[in-house]
Each structure stands twice: as structure tokens, then as C-alpha cells.
PDB file of N, CA and C in Angstrom:
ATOM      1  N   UNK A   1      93.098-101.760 115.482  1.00  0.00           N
ATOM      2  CA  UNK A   1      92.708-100.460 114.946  1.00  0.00           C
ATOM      3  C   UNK A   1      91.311-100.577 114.368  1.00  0.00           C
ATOM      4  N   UNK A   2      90.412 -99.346 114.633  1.00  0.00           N
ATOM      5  CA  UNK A   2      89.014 -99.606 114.141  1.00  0.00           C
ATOM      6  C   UNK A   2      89.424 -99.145 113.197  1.00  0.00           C
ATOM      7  N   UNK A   3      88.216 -99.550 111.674  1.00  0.00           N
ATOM      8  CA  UNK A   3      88.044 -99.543 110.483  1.00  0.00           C
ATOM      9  C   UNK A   3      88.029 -98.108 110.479  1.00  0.00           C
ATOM     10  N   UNK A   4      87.556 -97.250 110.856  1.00  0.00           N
ATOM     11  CA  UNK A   4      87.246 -95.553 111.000  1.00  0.00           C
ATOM     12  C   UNK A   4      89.195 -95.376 110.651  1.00  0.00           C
ATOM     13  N   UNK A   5      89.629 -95.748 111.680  1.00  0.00           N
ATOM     14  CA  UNK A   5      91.340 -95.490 112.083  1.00  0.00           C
ATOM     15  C   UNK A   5      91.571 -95.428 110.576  1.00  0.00           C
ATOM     16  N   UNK A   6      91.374 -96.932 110.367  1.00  0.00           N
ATOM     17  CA  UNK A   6      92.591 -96.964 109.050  1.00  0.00           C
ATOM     18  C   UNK A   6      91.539 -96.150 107.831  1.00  0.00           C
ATOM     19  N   UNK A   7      90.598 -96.148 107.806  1.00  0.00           N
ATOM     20  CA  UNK A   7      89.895 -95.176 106.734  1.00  0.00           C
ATOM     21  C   UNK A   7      90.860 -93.976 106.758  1.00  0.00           C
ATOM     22  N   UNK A   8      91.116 -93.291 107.894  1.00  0.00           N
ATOM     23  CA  UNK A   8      91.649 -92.281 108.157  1.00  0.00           C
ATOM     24  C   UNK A   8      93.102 -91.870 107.842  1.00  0.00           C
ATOM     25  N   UNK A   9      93.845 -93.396 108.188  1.00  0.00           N
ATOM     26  CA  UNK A   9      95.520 -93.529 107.715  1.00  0.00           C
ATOM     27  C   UNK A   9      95.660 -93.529 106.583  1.00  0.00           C
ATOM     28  N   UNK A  10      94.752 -94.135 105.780  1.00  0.00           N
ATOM     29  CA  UNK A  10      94.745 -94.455 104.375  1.00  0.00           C
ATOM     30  C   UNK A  10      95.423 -93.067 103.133  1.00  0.00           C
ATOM     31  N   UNK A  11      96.425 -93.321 102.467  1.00  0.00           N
ATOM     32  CA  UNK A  11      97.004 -91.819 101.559  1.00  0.00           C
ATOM     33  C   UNK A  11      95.805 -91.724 100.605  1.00  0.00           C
ATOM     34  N   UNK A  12      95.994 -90.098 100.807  1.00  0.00           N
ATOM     35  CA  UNK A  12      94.603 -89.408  99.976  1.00  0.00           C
ATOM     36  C   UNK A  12      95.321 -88.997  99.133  1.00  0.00           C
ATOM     37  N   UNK A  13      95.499 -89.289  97.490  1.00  0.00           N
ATOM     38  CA  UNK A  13      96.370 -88.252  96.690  1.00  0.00           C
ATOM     39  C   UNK A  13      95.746 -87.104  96.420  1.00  0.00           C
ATOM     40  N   UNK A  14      94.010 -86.918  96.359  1.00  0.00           N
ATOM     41  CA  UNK A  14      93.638 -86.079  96.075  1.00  0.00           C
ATOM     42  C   UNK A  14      93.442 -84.747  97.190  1.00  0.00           C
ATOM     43  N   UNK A  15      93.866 -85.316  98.189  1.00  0.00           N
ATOM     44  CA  UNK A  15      94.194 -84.586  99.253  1.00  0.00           C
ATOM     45  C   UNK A  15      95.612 -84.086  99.382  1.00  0.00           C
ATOM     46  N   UNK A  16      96.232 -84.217  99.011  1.00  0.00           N
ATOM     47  CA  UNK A  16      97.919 -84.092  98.957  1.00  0.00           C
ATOM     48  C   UNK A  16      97.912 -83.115  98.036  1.00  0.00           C
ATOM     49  N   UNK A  17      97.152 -83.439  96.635  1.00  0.00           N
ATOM     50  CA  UNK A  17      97.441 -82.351  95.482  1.00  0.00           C
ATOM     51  C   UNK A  17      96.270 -81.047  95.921  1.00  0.00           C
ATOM     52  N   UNK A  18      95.669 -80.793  96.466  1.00  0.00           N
ATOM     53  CA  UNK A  18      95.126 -79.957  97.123  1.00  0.00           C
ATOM     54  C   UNK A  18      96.254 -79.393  97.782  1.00  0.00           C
ATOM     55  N   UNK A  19      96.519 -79.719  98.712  1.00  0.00           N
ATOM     56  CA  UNK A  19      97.677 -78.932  99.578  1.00  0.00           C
ATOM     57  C   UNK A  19      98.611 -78.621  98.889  1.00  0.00           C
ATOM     58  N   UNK A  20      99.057 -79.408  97.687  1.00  0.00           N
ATOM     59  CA  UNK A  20     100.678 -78.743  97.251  1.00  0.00           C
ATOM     60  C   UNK A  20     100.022 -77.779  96.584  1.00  0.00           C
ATOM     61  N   UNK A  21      99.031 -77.661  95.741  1.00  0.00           N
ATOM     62  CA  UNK A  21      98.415 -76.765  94.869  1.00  0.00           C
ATOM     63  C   UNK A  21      98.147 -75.011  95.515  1.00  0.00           C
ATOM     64  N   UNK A  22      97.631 -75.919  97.061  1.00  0.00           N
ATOM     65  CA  UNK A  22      97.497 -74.586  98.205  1.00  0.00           C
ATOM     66  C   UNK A  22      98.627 -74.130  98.277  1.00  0.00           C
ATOM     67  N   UNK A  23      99.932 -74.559  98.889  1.00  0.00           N
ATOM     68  CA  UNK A  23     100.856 -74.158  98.943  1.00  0.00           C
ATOM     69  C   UNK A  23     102.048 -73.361  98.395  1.00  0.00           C
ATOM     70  N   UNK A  24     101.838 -73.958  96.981  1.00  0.00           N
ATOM     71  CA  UNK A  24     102.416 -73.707  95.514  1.00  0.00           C
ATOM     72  C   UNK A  24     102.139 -71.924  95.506  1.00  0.00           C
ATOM     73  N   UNK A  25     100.505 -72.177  95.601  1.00  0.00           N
ATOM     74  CA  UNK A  25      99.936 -70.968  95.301  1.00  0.00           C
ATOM     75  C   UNK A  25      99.830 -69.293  96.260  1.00  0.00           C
ATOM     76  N   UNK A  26     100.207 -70.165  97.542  1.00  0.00           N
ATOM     77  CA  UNK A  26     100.807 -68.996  98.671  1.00  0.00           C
ATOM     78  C   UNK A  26     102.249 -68.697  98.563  1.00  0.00           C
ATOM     79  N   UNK A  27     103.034 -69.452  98.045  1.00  0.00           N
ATOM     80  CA  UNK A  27     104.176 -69.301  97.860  1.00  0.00           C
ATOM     81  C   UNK A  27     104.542 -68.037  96.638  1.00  0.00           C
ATOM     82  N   UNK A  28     103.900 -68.525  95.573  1.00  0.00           N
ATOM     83  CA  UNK A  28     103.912 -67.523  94.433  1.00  0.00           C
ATOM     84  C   UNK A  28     103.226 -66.109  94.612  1.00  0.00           C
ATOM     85  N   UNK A  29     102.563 -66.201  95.729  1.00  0.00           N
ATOM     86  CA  UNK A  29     101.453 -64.647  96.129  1.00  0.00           C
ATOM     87  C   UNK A  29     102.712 -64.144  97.029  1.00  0.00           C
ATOM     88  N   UNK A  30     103.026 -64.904  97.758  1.00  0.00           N
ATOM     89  CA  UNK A  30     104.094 -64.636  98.894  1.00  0.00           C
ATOM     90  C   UNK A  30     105.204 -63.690  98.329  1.00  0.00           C
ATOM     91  N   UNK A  31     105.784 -64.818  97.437  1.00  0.00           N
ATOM     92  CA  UNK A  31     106.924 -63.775  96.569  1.00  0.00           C
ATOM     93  C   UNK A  31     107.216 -63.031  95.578  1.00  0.00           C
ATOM     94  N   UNK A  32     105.921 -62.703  95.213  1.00  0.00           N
ATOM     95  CA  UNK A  32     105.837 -61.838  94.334  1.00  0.00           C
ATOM     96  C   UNK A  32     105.774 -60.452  94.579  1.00  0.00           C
ATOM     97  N   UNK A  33     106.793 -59.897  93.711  1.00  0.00           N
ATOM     98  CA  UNK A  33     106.625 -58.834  93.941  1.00  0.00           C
ATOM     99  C   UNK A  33     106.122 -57.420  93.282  1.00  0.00           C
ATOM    100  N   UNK A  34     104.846 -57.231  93.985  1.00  0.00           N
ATOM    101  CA  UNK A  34     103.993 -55.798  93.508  1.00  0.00           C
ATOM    102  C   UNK A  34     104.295 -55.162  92.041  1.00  0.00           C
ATOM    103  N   UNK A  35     105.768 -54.779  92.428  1.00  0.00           N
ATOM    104  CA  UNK A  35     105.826 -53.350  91.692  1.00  0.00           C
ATOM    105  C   UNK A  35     106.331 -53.989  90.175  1.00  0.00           C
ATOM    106  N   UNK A  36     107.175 -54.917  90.144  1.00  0.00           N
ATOM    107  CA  UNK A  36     107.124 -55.771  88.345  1.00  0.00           C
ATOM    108  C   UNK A  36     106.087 -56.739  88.412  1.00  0.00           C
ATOM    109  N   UNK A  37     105.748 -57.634  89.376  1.00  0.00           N
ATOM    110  CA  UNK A  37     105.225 -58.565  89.162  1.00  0.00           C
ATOM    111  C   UNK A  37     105.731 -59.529  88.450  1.00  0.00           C
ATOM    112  N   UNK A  38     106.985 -59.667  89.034  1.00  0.00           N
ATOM    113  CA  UNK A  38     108.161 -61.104  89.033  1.00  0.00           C
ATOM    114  C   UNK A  38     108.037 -61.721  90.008  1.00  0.00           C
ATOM    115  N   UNK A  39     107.975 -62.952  90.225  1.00  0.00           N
ATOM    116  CA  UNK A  39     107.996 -63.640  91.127  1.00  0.00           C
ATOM    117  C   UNK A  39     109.473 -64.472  91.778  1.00  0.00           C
ATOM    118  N   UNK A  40     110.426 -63.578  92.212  1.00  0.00           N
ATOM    119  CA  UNK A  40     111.592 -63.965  92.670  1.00  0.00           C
ATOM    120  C   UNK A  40     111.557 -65.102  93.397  1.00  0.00           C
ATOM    121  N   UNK A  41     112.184 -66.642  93.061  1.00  0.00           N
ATOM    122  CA  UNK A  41     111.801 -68.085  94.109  1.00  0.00           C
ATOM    123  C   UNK A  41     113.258 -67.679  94.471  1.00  0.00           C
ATOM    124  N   UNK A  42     113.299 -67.847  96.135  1.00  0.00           N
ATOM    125  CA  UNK A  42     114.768 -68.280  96.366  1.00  0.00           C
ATOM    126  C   UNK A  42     114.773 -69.576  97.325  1.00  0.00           C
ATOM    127  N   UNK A  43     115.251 -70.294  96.217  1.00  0.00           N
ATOM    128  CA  UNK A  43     114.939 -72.164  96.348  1.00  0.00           C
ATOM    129  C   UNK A  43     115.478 -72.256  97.605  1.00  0.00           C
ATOM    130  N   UNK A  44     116.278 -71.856  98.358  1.00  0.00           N
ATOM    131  CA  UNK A  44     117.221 -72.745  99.771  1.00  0.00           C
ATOM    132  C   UNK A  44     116.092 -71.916 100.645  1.00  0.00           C
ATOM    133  N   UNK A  45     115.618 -70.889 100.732  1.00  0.00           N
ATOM    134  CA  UNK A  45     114.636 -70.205 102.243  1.00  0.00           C
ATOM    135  C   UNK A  45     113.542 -71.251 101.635  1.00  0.00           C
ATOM    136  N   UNK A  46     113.090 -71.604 100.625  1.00  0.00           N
ATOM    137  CA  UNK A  46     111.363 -72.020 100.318  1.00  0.00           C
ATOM    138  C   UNK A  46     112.018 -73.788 101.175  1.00  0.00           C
ATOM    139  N   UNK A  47     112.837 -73.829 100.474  1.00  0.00           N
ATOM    140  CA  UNK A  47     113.489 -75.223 100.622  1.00  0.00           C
ATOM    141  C   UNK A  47     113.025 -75.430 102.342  1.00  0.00           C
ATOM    142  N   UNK A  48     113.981 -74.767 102.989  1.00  0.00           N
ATOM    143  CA  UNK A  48     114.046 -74.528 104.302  1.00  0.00           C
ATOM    144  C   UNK A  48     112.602 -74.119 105.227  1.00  0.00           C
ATOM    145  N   UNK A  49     111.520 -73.335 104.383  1.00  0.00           N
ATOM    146  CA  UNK A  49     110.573 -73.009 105.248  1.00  0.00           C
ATOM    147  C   UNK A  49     109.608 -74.692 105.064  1.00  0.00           C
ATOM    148  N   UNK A  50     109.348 -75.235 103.955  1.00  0.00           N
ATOM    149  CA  UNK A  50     108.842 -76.723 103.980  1.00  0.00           C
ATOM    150  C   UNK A  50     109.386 -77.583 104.502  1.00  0.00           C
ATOM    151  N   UNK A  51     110.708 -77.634 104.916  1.00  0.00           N
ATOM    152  CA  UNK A  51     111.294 -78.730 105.899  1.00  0.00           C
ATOM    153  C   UNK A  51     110.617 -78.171 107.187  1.00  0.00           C
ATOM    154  N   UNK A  52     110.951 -76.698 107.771  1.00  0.00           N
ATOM    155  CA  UNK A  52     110.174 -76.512 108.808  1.00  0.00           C
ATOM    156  C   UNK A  52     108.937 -77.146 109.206  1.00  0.00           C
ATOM    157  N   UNK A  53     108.129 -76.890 108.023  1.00  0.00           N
ATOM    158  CA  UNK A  53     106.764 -77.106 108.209  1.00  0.00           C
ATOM    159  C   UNK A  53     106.613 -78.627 108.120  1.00  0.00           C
ATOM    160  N   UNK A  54     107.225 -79.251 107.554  1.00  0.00           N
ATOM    161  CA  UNK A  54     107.536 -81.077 107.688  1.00  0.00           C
ATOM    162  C   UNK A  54     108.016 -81.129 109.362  1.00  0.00           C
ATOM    163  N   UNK A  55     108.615 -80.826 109.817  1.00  0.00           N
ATOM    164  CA  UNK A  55     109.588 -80.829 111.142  1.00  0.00           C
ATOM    165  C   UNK A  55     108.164 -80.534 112.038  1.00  0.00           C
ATOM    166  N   UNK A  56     107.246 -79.495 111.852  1.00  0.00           N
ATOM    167  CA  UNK A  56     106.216 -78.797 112.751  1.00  0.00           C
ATOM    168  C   UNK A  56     104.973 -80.143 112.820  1.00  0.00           C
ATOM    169  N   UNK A  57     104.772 -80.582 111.602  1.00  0.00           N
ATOM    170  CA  UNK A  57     103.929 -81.570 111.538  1.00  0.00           C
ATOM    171  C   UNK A  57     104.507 -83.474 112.760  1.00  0.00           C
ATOM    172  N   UNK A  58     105.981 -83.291 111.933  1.00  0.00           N
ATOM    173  CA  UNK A  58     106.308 -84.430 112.563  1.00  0.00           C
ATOM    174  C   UNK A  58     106.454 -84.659 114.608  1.00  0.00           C
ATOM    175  N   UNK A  59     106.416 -83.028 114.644  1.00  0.00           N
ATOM    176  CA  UNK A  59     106.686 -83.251 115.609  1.00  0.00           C
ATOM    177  C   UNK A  59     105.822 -83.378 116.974  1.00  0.00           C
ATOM    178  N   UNK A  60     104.443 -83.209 116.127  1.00  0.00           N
ATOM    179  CA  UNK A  60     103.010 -83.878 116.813  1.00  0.00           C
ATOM    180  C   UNK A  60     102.642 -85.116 116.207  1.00  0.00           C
ATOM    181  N   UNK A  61     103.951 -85.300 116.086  1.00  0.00           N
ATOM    182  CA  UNK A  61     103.185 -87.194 115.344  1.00  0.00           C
ATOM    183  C   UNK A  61     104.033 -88.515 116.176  1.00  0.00           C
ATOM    184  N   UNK A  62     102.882 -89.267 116.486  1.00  0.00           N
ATOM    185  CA  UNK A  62     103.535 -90.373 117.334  1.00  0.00           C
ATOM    186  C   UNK A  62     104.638 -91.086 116.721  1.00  0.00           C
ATOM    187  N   UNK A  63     104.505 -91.314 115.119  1.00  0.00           N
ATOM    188  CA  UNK A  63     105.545 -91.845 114.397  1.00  0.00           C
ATOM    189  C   UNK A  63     107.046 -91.075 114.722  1.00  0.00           C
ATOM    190  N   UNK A  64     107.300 -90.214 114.981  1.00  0.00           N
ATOM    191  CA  UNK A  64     108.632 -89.549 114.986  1.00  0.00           C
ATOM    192  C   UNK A  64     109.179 -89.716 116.460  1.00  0.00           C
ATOM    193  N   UNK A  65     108.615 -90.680 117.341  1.00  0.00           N
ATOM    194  CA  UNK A  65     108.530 -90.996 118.528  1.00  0.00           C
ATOM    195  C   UNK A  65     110.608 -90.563 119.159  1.00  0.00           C
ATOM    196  N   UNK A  66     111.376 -91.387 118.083  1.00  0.00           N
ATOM    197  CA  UNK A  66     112.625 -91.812 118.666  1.00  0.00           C
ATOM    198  C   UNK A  66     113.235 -91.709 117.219  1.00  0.00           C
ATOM    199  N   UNK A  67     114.811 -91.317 117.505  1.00  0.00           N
ATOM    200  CA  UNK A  67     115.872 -91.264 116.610  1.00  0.00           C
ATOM    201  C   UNK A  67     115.597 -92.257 115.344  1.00  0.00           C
ATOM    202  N   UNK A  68     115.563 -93.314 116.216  1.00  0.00           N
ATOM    203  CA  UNK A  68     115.491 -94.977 114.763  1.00  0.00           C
ATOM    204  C   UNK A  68     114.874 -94.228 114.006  1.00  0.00           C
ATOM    205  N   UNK A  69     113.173 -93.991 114.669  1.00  0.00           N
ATOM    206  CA  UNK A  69     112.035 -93.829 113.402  1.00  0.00           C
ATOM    207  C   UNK A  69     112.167 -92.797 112.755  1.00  0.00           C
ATOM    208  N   UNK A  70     112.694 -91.763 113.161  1.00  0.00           N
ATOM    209  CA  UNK A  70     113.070 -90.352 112.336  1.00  0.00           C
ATOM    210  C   UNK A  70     114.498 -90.519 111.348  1.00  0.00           C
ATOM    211  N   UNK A  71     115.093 -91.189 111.666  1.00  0.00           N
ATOM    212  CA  UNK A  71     115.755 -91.876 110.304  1.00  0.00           C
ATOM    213  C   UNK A  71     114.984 -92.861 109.268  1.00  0.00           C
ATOM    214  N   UNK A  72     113.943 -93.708 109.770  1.00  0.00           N
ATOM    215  CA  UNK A  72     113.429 -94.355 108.826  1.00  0.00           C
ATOM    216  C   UNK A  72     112.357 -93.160 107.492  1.00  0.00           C
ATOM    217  N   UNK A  73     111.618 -92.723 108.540  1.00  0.00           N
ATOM    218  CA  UNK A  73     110.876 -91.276 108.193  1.00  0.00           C
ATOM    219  C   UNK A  73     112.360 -90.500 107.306  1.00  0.00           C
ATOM    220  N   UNK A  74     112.832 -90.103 107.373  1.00  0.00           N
ATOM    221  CA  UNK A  74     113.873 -89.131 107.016  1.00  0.00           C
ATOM    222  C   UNK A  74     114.520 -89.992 104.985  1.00  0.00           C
ATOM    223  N   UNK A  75     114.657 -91.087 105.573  1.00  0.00           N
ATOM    224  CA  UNK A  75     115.012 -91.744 104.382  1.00  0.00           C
ATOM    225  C   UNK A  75     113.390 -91.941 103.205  1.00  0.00           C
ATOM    226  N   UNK A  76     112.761 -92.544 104.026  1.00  0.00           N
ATOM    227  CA  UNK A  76     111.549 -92.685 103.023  1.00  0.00           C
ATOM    228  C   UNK A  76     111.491 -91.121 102.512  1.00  0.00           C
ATOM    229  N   UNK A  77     111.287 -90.199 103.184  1.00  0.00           N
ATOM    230  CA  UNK A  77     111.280 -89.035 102.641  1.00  0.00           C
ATOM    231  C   UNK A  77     112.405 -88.567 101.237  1.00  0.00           C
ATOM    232  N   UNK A  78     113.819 -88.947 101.967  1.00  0.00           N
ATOM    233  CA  UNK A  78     114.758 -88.850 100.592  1.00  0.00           C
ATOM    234  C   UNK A  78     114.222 -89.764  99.542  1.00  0.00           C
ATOM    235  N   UNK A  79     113.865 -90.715  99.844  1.00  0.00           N
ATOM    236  CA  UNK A  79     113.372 -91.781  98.309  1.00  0.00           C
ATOM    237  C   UNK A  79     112.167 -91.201  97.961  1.00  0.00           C
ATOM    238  N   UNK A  80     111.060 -90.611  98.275  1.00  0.00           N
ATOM    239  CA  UNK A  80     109.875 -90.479  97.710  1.00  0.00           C
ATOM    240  C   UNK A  80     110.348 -88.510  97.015  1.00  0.00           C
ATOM    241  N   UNK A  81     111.414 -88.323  97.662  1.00  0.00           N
ATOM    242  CA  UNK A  81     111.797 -86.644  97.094  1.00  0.00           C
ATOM    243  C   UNK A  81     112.278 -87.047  95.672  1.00  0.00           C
ATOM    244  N   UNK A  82     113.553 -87.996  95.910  1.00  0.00           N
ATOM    245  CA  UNK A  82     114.114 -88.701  94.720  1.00  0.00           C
ATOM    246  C   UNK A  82     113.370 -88.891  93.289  1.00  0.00           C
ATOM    247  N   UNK A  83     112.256 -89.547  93.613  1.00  0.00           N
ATOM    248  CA  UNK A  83     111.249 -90.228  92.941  1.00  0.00           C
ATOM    249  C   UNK A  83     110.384 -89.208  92.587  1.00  0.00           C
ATOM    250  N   UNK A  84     109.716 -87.812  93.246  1.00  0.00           N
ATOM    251  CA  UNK A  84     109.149 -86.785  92.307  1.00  0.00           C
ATOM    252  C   UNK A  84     110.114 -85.834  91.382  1.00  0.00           C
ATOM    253  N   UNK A  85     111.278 -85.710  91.961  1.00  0.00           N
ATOM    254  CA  UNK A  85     111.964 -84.802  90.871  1.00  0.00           C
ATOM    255  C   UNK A  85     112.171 -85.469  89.928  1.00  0.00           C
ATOM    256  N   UNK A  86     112.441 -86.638  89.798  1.00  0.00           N
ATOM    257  CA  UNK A  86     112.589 -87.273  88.747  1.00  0.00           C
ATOM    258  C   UNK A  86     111.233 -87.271  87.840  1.00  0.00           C
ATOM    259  N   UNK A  87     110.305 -87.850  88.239  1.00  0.00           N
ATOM    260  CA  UNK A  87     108.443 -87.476  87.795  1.00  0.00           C
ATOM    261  C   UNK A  87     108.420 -86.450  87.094  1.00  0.00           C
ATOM    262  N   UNK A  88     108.988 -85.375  88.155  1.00  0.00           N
ATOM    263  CA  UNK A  88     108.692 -83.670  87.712  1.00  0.00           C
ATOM    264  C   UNK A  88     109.668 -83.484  86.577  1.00  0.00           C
ATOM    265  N   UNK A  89     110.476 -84.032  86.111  1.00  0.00           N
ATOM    266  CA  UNK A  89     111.850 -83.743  85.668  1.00  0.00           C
ATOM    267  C   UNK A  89     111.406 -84.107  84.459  1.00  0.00           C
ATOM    268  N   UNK A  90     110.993 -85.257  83.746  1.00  0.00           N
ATOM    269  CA  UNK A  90     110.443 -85.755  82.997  1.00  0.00           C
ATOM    270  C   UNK A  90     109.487 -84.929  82.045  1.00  0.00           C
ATOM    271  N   UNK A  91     108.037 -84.687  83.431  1.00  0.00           N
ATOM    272  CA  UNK A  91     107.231 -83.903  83.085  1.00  0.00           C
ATOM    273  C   UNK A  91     107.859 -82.637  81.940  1.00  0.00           C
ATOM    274  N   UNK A  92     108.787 -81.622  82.721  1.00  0.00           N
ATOM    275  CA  UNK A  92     109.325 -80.489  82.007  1.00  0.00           C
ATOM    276  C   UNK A  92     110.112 -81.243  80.869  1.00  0.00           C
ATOM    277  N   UNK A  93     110.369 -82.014  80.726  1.00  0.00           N
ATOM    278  CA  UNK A  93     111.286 -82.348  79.268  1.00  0.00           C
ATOM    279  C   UNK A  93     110.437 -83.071  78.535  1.00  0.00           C
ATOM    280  N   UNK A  94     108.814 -83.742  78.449  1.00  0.00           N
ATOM    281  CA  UNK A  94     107.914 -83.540  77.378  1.00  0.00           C
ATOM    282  C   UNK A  94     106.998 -82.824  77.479  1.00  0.00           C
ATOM    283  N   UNK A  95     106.833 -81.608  78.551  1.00  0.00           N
ATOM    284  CA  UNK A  95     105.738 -80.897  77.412  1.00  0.00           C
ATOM    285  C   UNK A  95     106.130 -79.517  77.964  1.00  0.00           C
ATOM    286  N   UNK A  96     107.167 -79.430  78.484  1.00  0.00           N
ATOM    287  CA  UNK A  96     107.806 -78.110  79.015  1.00  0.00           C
ATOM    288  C   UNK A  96     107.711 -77.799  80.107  1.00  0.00           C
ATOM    289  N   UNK A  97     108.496 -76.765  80.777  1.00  0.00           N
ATOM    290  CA  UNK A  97     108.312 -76.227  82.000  1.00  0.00           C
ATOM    291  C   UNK A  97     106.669 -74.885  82.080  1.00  0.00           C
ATOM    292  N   UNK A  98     106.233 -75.521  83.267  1.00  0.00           N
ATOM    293  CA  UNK A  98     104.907 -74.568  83.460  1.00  0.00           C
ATOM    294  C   UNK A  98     105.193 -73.385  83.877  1.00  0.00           C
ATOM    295  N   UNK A  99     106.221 -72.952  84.115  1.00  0.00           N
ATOM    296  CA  UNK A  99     106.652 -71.784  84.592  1.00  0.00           C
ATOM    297  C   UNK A  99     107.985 -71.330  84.001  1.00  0.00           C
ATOM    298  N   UNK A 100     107.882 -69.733  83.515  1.00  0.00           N
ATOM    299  CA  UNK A 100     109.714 -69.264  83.050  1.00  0.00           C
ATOM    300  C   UNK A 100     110.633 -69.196  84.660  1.00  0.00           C
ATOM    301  N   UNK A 101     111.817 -69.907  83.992  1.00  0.00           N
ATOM    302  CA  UNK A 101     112.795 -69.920  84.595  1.00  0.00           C
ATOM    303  C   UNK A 101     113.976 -68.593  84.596  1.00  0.00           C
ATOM    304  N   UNK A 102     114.713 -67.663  85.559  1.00  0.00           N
ATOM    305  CA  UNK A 102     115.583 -67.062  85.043  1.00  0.00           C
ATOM    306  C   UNK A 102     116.511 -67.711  86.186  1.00  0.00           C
ATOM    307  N   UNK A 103     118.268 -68.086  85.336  1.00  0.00           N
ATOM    308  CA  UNK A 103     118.630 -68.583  86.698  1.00  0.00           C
ATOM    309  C   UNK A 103     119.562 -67.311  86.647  1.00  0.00           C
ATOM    310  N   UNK A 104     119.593 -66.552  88.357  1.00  0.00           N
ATOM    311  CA  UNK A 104     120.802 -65.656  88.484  1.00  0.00           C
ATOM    312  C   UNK A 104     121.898 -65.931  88.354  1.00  0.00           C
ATOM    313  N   UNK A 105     122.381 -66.376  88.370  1.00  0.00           N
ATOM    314  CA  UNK A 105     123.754 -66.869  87.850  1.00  0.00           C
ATOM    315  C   UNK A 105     124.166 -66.629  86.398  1.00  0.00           C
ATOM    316  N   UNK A 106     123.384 -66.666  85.803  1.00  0.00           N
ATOM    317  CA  UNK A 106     123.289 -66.869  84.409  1.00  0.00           C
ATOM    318  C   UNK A 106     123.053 -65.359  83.453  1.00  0.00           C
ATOM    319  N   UNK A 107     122.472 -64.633  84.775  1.00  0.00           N
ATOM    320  CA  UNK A 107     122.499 -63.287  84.423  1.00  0.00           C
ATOM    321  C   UNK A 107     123.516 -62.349  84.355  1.00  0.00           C
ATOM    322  N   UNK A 108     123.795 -61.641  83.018  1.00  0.00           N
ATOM    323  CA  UNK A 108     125.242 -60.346  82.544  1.00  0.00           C
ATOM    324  C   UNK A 108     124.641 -59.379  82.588  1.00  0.00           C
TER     325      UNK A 108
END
């Protein structure tokens, strides 16, 4: 592999938090809605449209070649998911959640 290659493979975090930041932020324009200006999340479609978009990426990628590697891919993914909620989880229990929560369920 030329040096260019792996310059290129190399994880960018500051590139990553760009995108979630992008994303974050289409998401919240996305579902918000106009007329209160609540932003209704419904976690299993958001859930579901980022696996898509994980699935759309992987599936122009030489790594996802065969079953094996899409289980190896699939697991690293559960451990590194594991490993931010927990991060994130933390985060909200010392210095609070950055955003109000209402859970429906919870609503009389």
C-alpha cells in the first residue's frame, strides 16, 4: 500500500465529529415540527434510517466483501456502539443531558 493509501485509511476523529454533528443537525431540522417547534425523535425509524445509511456505505466497500467479514464488521460495530453509549451515558450523568427529554410513555 502507498503511503498516500494509508494516509487516507488512517481514522479522522475530527472528521467523524463533523459528520455526526452534520447529521445530528439534519435530523433535528428534519423532525421538527413548524407549527410548536418540538422536535418529536422517534428512536427505532432514526435508528433504522442510520443502519440504512451504514448498510449503503458498506455496501460499496471492499471490506464487506463476504458473510465472515460482515460479521466481523457487524460485531466491531456492536462493541464500538457499546462503548459510546456508555461515553454518552456518563457524559449526561455529570453535566446533564444537552437536550430535554419527554418520554411518551410517561405521558397522562
Amino acid at each position: 500500500m502507498s503511503s498516500s493509501a494509508k494516509e487516507f485509511d488512517r481514522f479522522n476523529p475530527q472528521y467523524r465529529d463533523r459528520i455526526r454533528e452534520a447529521v445530528w443537525a439534519t435530523i433535528i431540522e428534519t423532525a421538527r415540527d413548524p407549527a410548536s417547534g418540538m422536535v418529536p425523535l422517534l428512536n427505532y425509524e432514526i435508528y433504522d434510517a442510520l443502519l440504512q445509511l451504514q448498510a449503503m456505505i458498506l455496501a460499496s466497500s471492499k471490506q464487506a466483501g463476504s458473510p465472515a467479514k460482515m460479521r466481523e464488521i457487524s460485531n466491531d460495530f456492536a462493541k464500538r456502539l457499546r462503548k459510546h453509549v456508555s461515553e454518552f451515558k456518563k457524559q449526561y450523568d455529570d453535566n446533564g443531558m444537552p437536550f430535554d427529554v419527554i418520554h411518551t410513555d410517561e405521558i397522562h
